[in-house]
C-alpha atoms as a PDB file:
ATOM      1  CA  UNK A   1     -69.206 -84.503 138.897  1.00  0.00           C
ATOM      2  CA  UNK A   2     -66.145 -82.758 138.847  1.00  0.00           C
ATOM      3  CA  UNK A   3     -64.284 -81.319 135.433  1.00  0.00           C
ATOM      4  CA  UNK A   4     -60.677 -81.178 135.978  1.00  0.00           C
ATOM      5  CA  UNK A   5     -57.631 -79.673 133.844  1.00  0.00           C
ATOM      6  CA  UNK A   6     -54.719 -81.576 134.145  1.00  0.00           C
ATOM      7  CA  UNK A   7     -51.451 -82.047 131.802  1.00  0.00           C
ATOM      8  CA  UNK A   8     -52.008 -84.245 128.136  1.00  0.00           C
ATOM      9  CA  UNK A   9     -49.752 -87.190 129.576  1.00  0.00           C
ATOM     10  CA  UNK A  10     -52.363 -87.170 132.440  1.00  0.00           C
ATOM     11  CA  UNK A  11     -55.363 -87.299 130.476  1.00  0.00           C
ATOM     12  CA  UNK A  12     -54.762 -89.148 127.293  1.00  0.00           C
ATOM     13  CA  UNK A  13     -54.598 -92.894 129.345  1.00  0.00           C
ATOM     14  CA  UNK A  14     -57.607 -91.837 131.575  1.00  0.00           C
ATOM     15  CA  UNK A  15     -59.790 -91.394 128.271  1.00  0.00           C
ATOM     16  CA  UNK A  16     -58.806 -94.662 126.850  1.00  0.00           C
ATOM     17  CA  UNK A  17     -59.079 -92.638 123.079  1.00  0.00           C
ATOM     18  CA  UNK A  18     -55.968 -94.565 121.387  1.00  0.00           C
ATOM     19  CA  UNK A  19     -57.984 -98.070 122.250  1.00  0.00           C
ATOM     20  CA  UNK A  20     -60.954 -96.723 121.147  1.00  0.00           C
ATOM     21  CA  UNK A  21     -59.983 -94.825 117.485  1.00  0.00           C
ATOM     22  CA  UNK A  22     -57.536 -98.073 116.845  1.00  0.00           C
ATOM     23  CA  UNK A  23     -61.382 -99.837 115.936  1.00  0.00           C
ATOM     24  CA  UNK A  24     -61.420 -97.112 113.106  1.00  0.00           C
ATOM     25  CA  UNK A  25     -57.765 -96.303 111.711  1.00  0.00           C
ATOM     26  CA  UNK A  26     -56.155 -99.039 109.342  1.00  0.00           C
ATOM     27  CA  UNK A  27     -52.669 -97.587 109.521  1.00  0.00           C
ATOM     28  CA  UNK A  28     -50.914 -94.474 111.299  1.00  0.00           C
ATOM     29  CA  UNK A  29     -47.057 -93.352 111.565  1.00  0.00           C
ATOM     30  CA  UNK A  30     -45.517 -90.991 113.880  1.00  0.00           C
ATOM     31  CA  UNK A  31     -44.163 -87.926 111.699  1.00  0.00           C
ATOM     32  CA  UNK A  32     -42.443 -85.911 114.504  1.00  0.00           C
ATOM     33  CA  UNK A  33     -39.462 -84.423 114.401  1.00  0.00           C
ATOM     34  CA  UNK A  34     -36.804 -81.442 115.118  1.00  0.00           C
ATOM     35  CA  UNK A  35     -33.775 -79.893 114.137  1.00  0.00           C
ATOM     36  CA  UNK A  36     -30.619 -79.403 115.795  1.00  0.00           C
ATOM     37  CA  UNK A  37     -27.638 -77.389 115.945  1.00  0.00           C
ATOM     38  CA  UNK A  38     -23.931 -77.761 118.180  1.00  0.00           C
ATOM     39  CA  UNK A  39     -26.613 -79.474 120.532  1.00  0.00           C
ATOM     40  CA  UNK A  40     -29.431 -76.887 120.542  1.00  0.00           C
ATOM     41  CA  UNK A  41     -32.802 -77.294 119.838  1.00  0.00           C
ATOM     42  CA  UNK A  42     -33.840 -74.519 116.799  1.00  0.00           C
ATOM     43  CA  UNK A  43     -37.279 -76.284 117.031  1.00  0.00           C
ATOM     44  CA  UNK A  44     -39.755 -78.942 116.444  1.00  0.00           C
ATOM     45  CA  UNK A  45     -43.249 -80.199 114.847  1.00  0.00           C
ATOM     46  CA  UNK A  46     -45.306 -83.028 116.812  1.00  0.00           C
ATOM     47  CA  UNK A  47     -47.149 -84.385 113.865  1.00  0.00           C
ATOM     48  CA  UNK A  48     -48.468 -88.381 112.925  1.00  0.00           C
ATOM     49  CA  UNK A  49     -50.640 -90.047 110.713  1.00  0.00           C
ATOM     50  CA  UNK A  50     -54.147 -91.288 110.197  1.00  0.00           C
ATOM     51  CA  UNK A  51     -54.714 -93.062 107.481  1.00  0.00           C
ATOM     52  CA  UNK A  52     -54.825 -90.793 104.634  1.00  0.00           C
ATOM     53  CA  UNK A  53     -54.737 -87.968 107.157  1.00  0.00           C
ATOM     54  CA  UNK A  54     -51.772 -85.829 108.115  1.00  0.00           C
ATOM     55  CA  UNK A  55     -51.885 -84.773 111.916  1.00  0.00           C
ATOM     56  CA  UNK A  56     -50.576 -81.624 112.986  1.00  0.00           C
ATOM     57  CA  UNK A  57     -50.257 -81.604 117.105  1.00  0.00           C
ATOM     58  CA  UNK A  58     -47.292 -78.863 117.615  1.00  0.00           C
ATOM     59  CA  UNK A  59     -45.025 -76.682 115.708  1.00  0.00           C
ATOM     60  CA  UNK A  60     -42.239 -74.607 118.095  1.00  0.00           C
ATOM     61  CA  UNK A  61     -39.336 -72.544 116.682  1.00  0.00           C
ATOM     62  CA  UNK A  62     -36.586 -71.170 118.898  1.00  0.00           C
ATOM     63  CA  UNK A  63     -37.419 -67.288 119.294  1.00  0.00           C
ATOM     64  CA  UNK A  64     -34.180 -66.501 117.937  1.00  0.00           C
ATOM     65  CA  UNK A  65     -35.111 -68.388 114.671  1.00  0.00           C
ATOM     66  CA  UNK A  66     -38.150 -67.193 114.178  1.00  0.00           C
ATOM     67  CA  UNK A  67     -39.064 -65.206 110.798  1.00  0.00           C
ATOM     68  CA  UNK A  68     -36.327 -67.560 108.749  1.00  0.00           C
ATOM     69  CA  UNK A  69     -38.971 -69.884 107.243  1.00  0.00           C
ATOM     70  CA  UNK A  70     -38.051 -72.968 109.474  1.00  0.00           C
ATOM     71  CA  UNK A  71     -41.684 -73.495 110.633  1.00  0.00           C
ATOM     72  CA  UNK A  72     -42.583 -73.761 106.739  1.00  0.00           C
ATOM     73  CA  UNK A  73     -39.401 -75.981 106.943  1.00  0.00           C
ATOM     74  CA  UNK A  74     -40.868 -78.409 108.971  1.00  0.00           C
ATOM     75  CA  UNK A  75     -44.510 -78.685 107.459  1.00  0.00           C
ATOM     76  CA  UNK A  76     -43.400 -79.604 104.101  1.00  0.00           C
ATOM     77  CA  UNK A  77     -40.717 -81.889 105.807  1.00  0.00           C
ATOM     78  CA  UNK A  78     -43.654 -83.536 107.132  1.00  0.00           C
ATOM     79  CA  UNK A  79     -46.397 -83.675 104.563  1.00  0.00           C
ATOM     80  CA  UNK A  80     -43.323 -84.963 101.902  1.00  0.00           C
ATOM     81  CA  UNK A  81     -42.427 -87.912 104.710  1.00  0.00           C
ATOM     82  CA  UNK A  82     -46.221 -88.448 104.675  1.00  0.00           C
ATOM     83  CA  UNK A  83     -46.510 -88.167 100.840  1.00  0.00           C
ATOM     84  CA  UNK A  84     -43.517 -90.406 100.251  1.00  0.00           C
ATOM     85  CA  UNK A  85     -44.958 -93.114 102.078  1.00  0.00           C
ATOM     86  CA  UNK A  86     -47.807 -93.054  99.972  1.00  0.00           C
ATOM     87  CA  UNK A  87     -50.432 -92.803 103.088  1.00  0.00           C
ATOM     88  CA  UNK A  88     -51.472 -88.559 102.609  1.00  0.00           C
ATOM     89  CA  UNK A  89     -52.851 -87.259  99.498  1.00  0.00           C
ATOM     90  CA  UNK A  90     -54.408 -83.891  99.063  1.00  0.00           C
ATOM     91  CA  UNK A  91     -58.310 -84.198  98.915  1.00  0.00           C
END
């Protein structure tokens, strides 16, 4: 036996996880997004949803724009998206 580290996009499909969690998840929505300015990326949140449950993979602001609030930005983008749907809630 041999553990191994390799890159996400390598793993995920080896571990067969999004076949197997499908059984248990009635809905889920991707939630990611970023922002953009004269064709530069200021940043970005990988986030999705679980049923009820709001998914939080990555959140990456520019160096130059950190310290301006944007990463709050993006979290309550998210959770309203989520909210507005009607699939998160607050437990």
């Amino acid at each position: 036996m041999e553990l191994r580290f390799a890159p996400e996009e390598e793993v995920a499909p080896r571990l067969l996880l999004g076949a197997y969690n499908e059984r248990f998840v009635r809905s889920s929505a991707d939630l990611s997004c970023w922002l953009e300015e004269n064709g530069v990326c200021l940043g970005g949140i990988n986030a999705f949803r679980l049923d009820t449950l709001l998914m939080i993979d990555r959140l990456w602001v520019a160096e130059e724009q950190r310290g301006k609030g944007l990463g709050c930005r993006f979290l309550k983008v998210v959770e309203n998206e989520g909210n507005g749907r009607g699939h998160c809630g607050r437990s």
